[in-house]
C-alpha atoms as a PDB file:
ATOM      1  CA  UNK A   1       0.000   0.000   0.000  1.00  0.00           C
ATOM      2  CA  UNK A   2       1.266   3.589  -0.565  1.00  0.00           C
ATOM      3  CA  UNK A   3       0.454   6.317   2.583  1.00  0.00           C
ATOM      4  CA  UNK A   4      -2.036   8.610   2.193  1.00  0.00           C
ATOM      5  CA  UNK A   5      -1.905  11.335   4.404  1.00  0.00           C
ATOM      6  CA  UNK A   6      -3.428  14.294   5.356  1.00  0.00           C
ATOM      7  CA  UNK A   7      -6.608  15.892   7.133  1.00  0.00           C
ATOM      8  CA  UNK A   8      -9.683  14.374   6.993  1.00  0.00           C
ATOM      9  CA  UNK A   9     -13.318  15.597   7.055  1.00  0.00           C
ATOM     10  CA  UNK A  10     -16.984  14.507   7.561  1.00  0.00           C
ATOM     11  CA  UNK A  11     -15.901  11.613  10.354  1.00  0.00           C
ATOM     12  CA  UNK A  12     -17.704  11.119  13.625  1.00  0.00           C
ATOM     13  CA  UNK A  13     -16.834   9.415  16.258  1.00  0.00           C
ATOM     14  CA  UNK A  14     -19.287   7.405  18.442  1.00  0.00           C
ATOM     15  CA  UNK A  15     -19.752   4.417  20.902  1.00  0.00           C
ATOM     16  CA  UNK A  16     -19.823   1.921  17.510  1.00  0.00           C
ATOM     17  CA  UNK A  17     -16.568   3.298  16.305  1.00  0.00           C
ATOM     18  CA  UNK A  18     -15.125   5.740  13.889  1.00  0.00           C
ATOM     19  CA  UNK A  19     -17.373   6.530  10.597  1.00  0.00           C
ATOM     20  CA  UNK A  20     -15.497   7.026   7.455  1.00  0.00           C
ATOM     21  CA  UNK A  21     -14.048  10.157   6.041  1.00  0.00           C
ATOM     22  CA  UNK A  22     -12.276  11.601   3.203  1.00  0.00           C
ATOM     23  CA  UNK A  23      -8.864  12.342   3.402  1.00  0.00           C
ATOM     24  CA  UNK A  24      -7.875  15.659   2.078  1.00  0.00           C
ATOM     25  CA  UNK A  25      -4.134  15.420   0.632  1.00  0.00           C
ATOM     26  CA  UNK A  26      -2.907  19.103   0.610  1.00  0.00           C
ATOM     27  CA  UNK A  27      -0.764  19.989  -2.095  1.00  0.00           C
ATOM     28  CA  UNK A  28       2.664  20.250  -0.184  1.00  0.00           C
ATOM     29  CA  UNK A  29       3.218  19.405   3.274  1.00  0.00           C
ATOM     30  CA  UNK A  30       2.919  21.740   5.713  1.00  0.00           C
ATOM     31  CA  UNK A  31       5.242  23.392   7.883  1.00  0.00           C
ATOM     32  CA  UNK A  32       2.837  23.190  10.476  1.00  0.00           C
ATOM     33  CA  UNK A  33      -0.073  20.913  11.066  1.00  0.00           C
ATOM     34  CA  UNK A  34      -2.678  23.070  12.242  1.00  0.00           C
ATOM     35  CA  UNK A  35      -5.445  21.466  13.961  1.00  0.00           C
ATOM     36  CA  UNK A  36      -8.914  23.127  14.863  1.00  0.00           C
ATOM     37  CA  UNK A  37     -12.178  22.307  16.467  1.00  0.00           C
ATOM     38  CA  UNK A  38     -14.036  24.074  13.308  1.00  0.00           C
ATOM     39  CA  UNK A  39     -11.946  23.764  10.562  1.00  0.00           C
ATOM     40  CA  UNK A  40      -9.988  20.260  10.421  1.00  0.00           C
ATOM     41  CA  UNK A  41      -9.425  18.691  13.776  1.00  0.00           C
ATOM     42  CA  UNK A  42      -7.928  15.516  12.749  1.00  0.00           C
ATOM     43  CA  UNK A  43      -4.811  14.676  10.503  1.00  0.00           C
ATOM     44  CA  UNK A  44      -4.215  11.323   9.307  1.00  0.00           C
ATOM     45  CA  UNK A  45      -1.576   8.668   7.986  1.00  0.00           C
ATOM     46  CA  UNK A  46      -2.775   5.920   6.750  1.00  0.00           C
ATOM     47  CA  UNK A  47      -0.107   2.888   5.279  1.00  0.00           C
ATOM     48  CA  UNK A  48       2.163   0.612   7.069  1.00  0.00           C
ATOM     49  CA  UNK A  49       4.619   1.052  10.561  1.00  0.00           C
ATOM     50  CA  UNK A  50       7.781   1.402   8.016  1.00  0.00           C
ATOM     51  CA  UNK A  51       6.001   3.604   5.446  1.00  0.00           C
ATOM     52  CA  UNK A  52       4.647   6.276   8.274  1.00  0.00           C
ATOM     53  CA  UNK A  53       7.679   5.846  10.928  1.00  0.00           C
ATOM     54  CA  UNK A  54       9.929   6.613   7.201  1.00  0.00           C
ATOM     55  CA  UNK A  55       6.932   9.798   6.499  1.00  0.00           C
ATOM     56  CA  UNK A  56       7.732  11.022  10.100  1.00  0.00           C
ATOM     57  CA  UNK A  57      11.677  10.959   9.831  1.00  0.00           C
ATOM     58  CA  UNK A  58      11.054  12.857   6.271  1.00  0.00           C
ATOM     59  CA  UNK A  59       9.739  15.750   7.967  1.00  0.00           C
ATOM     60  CA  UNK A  60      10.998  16.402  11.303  1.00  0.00           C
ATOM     61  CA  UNK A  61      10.794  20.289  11.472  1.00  0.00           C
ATOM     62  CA  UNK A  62       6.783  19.914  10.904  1.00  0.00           C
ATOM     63  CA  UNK A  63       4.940  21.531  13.953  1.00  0.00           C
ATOM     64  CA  UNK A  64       1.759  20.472  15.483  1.00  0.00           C
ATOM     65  CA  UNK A  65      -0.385  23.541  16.659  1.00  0.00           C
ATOM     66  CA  UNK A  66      -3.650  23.777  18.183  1.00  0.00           C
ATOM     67  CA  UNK A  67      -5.982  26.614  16.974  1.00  0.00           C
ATOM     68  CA  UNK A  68      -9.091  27.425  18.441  1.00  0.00           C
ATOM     69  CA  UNK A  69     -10.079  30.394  17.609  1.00  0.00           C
ATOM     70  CA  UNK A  70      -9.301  32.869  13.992  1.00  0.00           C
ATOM     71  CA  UNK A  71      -6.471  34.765  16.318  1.00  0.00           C
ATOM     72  CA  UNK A  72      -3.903  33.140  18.883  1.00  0.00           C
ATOM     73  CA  UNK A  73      -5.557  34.871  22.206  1.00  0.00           C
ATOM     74  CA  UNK A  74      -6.581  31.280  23.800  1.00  0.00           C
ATOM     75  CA  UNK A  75      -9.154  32.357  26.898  1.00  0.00           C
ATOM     76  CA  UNK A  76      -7.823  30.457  29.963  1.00  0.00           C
ATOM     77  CA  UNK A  77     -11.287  28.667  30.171  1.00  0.00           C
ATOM     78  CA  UNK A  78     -10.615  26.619  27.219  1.00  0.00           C
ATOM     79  CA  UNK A  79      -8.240  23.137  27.844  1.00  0.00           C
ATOM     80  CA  UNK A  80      -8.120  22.124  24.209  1.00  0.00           C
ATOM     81  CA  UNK A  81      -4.290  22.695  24.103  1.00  0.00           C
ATOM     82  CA  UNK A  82      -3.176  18.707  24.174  1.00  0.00           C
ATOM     83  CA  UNK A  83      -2.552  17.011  20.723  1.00  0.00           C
ATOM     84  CA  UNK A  84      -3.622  13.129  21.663  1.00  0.00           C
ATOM     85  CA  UNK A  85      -1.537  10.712  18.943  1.00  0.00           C
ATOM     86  CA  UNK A  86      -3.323   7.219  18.443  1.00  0.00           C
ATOM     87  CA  UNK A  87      -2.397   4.439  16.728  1.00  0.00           C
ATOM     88  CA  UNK A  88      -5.446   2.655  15.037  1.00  0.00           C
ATOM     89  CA  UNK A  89      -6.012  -0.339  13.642  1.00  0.00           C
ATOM     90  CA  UNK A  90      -7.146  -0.501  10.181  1.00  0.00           C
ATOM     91  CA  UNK A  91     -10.615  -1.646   9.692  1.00  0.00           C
ATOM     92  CA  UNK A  92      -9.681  -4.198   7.168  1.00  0.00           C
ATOM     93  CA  UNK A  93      -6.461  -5.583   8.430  1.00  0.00           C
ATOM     94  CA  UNK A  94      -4.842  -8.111   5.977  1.00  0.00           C
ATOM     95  CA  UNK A  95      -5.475 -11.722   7.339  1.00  0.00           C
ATOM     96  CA  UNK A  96      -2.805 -14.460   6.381  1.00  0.00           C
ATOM     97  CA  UNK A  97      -2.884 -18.060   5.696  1.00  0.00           C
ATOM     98  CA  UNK A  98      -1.194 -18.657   9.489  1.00  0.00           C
ATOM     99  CA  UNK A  99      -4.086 -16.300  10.819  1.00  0.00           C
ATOM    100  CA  UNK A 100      -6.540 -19.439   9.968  1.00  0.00           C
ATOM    101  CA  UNK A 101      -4.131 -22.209  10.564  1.00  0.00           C
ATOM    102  CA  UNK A 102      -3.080 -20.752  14.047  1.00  0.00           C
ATOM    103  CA  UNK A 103      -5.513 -18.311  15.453  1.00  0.00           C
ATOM    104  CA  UNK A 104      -2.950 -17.316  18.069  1.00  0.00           C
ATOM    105  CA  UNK A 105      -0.384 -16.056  15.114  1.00  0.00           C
ATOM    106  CA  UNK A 106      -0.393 -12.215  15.744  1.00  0.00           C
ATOM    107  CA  UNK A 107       0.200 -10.339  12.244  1.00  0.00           C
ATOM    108  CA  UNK A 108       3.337  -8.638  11.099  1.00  0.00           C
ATOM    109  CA  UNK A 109       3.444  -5.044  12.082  1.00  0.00           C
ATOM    110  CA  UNK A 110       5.488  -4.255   8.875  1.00  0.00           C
ATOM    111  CA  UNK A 111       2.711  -5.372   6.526  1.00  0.00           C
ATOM    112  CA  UNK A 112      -0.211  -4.034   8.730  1.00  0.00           C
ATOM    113  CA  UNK A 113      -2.283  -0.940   7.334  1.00  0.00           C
ATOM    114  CA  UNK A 114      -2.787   1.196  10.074  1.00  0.00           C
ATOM    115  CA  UNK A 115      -3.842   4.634  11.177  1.00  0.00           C
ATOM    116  CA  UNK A 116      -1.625   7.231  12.858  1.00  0.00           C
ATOM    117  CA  UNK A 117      -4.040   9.850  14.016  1.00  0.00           C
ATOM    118  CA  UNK A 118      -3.336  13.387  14.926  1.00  0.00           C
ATOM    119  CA  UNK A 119      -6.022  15.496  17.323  1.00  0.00           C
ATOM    120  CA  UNK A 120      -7.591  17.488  19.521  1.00  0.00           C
ATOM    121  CA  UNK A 121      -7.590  16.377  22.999  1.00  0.00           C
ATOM    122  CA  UNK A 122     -11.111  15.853  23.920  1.00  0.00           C
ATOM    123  CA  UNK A 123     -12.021  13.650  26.734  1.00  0.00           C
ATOM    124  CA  UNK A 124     -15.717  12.681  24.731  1.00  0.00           C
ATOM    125  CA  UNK A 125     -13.866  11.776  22.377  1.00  0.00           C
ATOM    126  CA  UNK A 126     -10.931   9.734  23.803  1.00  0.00           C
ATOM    127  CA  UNK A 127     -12.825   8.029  26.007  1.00  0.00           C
ATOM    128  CA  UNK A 128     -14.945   6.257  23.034  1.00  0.00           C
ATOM    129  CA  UNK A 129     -11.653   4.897  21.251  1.00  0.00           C
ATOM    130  CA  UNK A 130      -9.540   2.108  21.957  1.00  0.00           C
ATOM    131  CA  UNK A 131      -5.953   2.659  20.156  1.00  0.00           C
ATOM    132  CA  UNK A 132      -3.325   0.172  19.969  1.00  0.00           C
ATOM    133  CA  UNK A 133      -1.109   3.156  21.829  1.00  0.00           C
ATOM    134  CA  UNK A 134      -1.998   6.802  22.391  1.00  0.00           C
ATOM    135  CA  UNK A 135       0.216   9.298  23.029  1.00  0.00           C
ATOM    136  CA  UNK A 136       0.017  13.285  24.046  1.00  0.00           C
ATOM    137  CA  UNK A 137       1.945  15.586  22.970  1.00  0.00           C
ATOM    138  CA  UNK A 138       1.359  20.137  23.724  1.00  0.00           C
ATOM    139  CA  UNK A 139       0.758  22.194  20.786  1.00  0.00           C
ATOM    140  CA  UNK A 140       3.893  23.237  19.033  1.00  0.00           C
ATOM    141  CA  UNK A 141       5.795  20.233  19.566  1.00  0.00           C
ATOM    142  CA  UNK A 142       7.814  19.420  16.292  1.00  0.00           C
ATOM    143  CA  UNK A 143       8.017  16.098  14.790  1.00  0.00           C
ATOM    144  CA  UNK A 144      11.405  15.213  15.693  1.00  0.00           C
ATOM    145  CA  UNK A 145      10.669  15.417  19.456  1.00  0.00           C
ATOM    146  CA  UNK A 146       7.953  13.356  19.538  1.00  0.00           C
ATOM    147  CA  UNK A 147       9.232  10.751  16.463  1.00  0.00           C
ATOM    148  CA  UNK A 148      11.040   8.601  18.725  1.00  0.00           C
ATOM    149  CA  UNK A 149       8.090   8.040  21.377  1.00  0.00           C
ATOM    150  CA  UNK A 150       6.028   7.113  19.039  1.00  0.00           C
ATOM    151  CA  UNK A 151       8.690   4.450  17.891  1.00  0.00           C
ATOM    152  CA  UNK A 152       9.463   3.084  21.143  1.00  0.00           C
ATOM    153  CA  UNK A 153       5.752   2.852  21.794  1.00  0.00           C
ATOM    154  CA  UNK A 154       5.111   1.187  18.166  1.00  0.00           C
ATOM    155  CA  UNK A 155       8.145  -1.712  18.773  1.00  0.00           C
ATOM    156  CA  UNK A 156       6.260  -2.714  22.262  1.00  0.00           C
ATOM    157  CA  UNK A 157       2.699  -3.415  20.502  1.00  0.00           C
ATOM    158  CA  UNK A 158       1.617  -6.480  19.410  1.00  0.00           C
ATOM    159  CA  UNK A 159      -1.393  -6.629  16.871  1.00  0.00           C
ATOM    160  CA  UNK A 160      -4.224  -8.506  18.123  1.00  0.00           C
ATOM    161  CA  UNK A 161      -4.575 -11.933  16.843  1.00  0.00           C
ATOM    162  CA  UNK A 162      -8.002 -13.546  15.331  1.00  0.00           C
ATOM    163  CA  UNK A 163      -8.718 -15.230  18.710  1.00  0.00           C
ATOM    164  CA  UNK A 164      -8.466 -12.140  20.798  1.00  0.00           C
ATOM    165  CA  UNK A 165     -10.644  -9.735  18.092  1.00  0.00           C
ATOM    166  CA  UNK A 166     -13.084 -12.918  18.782  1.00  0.00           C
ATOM    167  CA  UNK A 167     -12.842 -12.647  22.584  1.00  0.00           C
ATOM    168  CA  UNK A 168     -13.316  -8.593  21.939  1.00  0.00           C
ATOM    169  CA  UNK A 169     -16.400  -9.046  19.759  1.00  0.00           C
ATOM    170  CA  UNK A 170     -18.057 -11.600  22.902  1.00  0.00           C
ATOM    171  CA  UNK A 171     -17.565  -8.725  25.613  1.00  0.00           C
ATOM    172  CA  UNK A 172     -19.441  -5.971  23.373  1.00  0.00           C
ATOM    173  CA  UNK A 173     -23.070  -6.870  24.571  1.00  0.00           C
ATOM    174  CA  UNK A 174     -21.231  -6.445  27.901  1.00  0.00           C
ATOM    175  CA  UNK A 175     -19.796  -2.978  27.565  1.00  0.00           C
ATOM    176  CA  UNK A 176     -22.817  -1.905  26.000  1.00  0.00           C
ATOM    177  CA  UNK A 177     -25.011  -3.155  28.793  1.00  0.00           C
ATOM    178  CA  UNK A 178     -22.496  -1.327  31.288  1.00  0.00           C
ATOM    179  CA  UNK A 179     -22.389   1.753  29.800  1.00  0.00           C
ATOM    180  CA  UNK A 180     -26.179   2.021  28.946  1.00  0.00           C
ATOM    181  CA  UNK A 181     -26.453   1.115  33.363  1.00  0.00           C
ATOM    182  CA  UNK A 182     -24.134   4.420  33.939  1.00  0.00           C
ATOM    183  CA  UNK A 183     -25.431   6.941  31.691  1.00  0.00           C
ATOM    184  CA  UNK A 184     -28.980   5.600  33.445  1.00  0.00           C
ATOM    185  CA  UNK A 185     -27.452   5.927  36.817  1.00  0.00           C
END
């Protein structure tokens, strides 16, 4: 797969996952990913752990900024300074020949699509995803001092194998159950 990258628009976000979007490719890449609540909160990379960890080291002075508002005068009521990094899985993960004949194989990280997600901080929204590793970074950090977190935390993951997505699917009537029981409570 080649990466896409870039910001994406018309998603939502809800307790049955992440809807699709488009990805909007900008014609160069930015000096500075700008991310805002009205405009484009999210920005994306989509391929495999060499082809976005090789993306990353391309373009270490990029800087990640929050913008709320149309000028830079942030009231100090407002929290939404926090850029949260997650790792995603892709929804349709490649399954192998050893993924049937062993359902305890875990895939290959190097030939795994995945989704490197760039946001916001938003607890409504954090709370209803489940990354493979999140990470938070401030506004203005630069991608060469965050590059090698996101490494490290990439080369401790394992990818789920076939039997635990099946014991993940069996504890959803669960979770739904419980969280139906709090927001009632």
């Amino acid at each position: 797969m080649v990466l896409k990258w870039g910001f994406t628009i018309d998603e939502q976000i809800n307790y049955k996952g992440v809807t699709t979007a488009k990805l909007i490719t900008p014609p160069k890449v930015p000096d500075v990913i700008t991310l805002s609540l009205i405009i484009s909160d999210r920005f994306m990379l989509i391929g495999t752990k060499p082809e976005i960890l090789e993306w990353l080291h391309s373009y270490p002075d990029i800087i990640l900024k929050v913008r709320i508002f149309d000028d830079d005068n942030v009231p100090p009521s407002i929290h939404f300074q926090n850029i949260v990094i997650d790792l995603l899985a892709d929804a349709h993960m490649h399954r192998h020949l050893a993924d049937i004949v062993n359902p305890l194989h875990h895939p290959d990280a190097a030939f795994e699509n995945v989704r490197l997600e760039f946001r916001i901080s938003n607890p409504k929204t954090d709370d209803l995803l489940e990354p493979l590793f999140r990470l938070i970074v401030t506004s203005g950090s630069k991608l060469s001092e965050i590059v090698d977190s996101i490494e490290e935390e990439w080369n401790k993951l394992v990818y789920p194998s076939i039997w635990d997505e099946v014991k993940e699917v069996a504890s959803l009537p669960y979770k739904v159950l419980r969280e139906d029981n709090n927001n009632s409570a």
